[in-house]
N, C-alpha and C. Protein backbone atom coordinates (compact mmCIF):
# COMPACT_ATOMS: atom_id res chain seq x y z
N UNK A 1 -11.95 -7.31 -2.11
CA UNK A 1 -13.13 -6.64 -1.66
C UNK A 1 -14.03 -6.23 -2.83
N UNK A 2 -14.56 -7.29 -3.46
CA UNK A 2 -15.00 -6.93 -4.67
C UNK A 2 -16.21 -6.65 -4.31
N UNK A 3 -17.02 -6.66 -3.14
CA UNK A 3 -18.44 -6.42 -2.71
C UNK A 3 -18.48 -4.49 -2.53
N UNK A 4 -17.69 -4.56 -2.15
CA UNK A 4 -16.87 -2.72 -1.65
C UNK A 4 -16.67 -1.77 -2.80
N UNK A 5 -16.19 -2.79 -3.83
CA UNK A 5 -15.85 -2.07 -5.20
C UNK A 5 -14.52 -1.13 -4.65
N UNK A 6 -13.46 -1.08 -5.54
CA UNK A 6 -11.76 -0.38 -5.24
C UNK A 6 -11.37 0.00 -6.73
N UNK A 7 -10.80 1.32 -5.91
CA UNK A 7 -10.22 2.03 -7.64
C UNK A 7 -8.32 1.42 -7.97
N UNK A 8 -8.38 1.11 -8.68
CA UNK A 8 -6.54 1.07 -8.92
C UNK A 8 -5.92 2.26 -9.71
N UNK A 9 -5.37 2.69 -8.81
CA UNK A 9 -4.40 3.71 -8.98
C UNK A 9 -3.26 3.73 -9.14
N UNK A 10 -2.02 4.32 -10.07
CA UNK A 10 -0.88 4.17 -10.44
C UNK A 10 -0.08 5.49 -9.46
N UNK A 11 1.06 4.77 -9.30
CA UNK A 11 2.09 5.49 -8.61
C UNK A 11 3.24 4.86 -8.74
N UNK A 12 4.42 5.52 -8.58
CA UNK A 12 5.94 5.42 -8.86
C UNK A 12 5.77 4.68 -7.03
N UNK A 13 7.05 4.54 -6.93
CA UNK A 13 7.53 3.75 -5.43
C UNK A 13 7.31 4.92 -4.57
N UNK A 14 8.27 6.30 -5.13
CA UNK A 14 7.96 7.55 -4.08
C UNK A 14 6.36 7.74 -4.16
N UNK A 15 5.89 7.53 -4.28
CA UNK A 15 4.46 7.76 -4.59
C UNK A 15 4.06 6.89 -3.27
N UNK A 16 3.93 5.87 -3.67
CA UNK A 16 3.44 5.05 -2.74
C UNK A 16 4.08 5.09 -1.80
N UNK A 17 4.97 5.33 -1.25
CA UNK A 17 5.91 5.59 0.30
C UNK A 17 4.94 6.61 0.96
N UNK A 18 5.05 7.58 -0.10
CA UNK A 18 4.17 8.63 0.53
C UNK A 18 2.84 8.77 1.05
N UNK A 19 2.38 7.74 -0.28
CA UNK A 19 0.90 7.82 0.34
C UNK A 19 0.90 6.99 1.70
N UNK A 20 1.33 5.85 1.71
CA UNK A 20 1.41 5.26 2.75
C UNK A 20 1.44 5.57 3.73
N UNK A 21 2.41 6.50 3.93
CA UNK A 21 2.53 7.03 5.04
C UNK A 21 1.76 8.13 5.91
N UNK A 22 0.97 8.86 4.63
CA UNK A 22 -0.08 9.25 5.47
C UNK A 22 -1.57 8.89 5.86
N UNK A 23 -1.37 7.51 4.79
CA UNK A 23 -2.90 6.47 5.63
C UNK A 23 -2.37 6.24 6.88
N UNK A 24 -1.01 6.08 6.94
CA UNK A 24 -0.89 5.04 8.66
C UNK A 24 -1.11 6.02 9.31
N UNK A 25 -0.80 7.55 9.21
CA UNK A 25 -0.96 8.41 10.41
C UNK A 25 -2.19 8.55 10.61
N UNK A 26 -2.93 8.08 10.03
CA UNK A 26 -4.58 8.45 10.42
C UNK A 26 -5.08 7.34 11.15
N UNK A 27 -6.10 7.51 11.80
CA UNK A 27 -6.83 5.96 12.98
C UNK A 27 -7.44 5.64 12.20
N UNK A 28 -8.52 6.79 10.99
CA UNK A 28 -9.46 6.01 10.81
C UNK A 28 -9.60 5.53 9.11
N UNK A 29 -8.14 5.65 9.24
CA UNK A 29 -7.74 4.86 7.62
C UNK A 29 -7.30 3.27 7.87
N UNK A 30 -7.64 2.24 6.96
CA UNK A 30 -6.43 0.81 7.08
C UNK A 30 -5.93 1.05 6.03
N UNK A 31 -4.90 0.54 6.45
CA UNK A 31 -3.66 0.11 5.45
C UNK A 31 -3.38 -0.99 5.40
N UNK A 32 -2.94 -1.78 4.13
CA UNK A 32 -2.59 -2.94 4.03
C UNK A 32 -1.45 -2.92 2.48
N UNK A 33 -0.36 -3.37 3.08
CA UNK A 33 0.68 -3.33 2.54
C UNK A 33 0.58 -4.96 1.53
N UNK A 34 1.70 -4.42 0.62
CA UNK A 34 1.60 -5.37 -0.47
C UNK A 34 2.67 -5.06 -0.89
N UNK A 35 4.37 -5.78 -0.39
CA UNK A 35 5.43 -5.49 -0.46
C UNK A 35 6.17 -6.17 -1.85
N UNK A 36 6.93 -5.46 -1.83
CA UNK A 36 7.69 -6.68 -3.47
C UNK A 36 8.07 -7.89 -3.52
N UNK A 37 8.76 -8.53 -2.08
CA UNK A 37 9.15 -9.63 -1.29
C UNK A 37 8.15 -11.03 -1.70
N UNK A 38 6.52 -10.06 -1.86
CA UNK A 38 5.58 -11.09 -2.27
C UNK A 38 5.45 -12.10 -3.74
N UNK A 39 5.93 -10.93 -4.34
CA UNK A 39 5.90 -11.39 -5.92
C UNK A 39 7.79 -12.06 -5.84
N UNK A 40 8.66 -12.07 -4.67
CA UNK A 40 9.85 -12.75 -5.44
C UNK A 40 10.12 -13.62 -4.46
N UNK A 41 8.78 -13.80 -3.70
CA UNK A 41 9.18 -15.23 -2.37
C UNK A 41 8.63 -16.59 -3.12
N UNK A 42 8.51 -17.67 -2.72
CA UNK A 42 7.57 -18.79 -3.29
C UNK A 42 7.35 -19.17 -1.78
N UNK A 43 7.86 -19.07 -0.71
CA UNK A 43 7.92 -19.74 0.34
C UNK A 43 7.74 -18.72 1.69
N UNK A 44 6.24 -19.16 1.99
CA UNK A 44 5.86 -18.33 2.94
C UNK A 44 6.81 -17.76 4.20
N UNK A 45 7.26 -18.91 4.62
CA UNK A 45 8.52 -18.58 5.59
C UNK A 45 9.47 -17.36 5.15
N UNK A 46 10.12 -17.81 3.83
CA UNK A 46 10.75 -16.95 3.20
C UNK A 46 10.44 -15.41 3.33
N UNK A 47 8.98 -15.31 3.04
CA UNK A 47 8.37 -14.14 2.93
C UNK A 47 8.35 -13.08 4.17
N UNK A 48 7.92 -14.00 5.16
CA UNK A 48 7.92 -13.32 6.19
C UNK A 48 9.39 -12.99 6.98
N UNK A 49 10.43 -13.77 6.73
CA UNK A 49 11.96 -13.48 7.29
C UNK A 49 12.34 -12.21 6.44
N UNK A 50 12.14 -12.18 4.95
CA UNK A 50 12.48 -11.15 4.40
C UNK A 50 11.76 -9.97 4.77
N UNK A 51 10.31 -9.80 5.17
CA UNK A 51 9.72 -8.49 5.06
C UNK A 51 10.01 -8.39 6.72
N UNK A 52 10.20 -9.14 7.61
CA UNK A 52 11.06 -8.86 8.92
C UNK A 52 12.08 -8.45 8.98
N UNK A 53 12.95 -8.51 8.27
CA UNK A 53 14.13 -8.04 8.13
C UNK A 53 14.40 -6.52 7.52
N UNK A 54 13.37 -6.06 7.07
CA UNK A 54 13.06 -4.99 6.47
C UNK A 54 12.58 -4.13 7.34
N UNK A 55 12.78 -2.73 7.63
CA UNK A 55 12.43 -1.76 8.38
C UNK A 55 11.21 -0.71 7.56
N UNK A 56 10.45 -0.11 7.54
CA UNK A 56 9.38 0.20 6.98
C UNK A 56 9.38 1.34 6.11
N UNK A 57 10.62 1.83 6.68
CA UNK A 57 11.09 2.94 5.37
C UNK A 57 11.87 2.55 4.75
N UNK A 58 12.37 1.49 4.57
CA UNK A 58 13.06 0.73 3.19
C UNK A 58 12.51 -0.36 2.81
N UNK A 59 10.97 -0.35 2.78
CA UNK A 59 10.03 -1.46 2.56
C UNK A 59 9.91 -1.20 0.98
N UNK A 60 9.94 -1.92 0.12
CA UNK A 60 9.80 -1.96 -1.45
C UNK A 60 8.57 -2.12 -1.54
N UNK A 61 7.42 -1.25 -1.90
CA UNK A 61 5.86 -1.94 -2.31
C UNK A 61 5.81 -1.99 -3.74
N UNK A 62 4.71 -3.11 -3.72
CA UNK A 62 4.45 -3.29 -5.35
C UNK A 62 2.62 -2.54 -5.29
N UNK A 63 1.97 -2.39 -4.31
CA UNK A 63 1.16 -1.57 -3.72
C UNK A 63 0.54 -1.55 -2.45
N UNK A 64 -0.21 -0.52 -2.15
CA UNK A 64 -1.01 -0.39 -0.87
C UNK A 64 -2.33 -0.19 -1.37
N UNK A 65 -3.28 -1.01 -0.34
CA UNK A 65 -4.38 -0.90 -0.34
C UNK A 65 -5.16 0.05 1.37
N UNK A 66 -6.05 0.95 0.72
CA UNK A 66 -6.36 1.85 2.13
C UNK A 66 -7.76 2.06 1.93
N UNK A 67 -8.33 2.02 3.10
CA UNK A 67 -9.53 1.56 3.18
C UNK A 67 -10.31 2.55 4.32
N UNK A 68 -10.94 3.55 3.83
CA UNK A 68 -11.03 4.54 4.78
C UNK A 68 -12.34 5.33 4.24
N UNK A 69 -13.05 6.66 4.92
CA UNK A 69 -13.83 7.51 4.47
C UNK A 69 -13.29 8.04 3.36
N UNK A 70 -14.37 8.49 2.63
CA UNK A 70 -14.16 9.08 1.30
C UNK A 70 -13.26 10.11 0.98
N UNK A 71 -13.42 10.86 1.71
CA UNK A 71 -12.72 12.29 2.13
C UNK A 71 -11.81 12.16 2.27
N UNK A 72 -11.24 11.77 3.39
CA UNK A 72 -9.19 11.65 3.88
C UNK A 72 -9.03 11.04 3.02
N UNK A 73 -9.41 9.45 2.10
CA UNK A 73 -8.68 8.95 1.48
C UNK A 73 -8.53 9.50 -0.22
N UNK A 74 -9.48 10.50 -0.27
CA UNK A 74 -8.95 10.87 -1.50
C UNK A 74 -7.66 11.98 -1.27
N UNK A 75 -8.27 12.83 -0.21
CA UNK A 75 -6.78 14.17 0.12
C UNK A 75 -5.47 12.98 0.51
N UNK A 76 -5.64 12.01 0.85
CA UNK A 76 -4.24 11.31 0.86
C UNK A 76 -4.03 10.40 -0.87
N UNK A 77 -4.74 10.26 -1.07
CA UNK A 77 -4.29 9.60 -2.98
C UNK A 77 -4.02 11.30 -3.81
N UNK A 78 -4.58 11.91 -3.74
CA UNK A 78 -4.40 12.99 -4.34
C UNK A 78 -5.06 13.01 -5.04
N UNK A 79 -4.39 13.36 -6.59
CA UNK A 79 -4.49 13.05 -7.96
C UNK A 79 -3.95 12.04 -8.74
N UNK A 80 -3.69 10.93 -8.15
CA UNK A 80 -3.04 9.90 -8.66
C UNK A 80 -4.11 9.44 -9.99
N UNK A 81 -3.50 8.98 -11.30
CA UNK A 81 -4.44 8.33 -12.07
C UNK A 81 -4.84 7.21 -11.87
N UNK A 82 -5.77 6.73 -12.51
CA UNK A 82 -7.04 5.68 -13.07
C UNK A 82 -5.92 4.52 -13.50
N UNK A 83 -5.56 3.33 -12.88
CA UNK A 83 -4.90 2.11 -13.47
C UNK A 83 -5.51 2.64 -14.99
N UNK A 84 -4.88 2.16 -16.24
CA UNK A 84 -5.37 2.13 -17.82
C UNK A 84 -5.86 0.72 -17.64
């Protein structure tokens, strides 16, 4: 979404569980997950049997992307830093 312009933000795994979880509780946030499965599949099939097999609180992210009003989505990032 490079027309949108997006900040990258750093977070530990608990980090990102967390945040995650409170974009999904909101309607008028998206979420779009970006699991670890991605970076160690080569084979789409693969990809998708593994992140099926996975239940959503033992989902490994490598990040989330959330896409929402200005407001909720910063009180849900917090204070997370600036990617370096």
């Amino acid at each position: 979404m490079p027309w949108a312009g997006c900040s990258v933000l750093v977070a530990d795994s608990a980090a990102l569980r967390t945040v995650r979880a409170k974009a999904a509780a909101r309607p008028d946030v998206f979420v779009a997950d970006v699991p670890a499965a991605a970076q160690s599949t080569r084979v789409y099939g693969d990809f998708l049997a593994t992140v099926g097999r996975a239940r959503t609180e033992e989902m490994e992210y490598c990040a989330v992307s959330i896409v929402g009003p200005r407001n909720p989505v910063d009180r849900i990032v917090g204070r997370l830093p600036l990617m370096p």
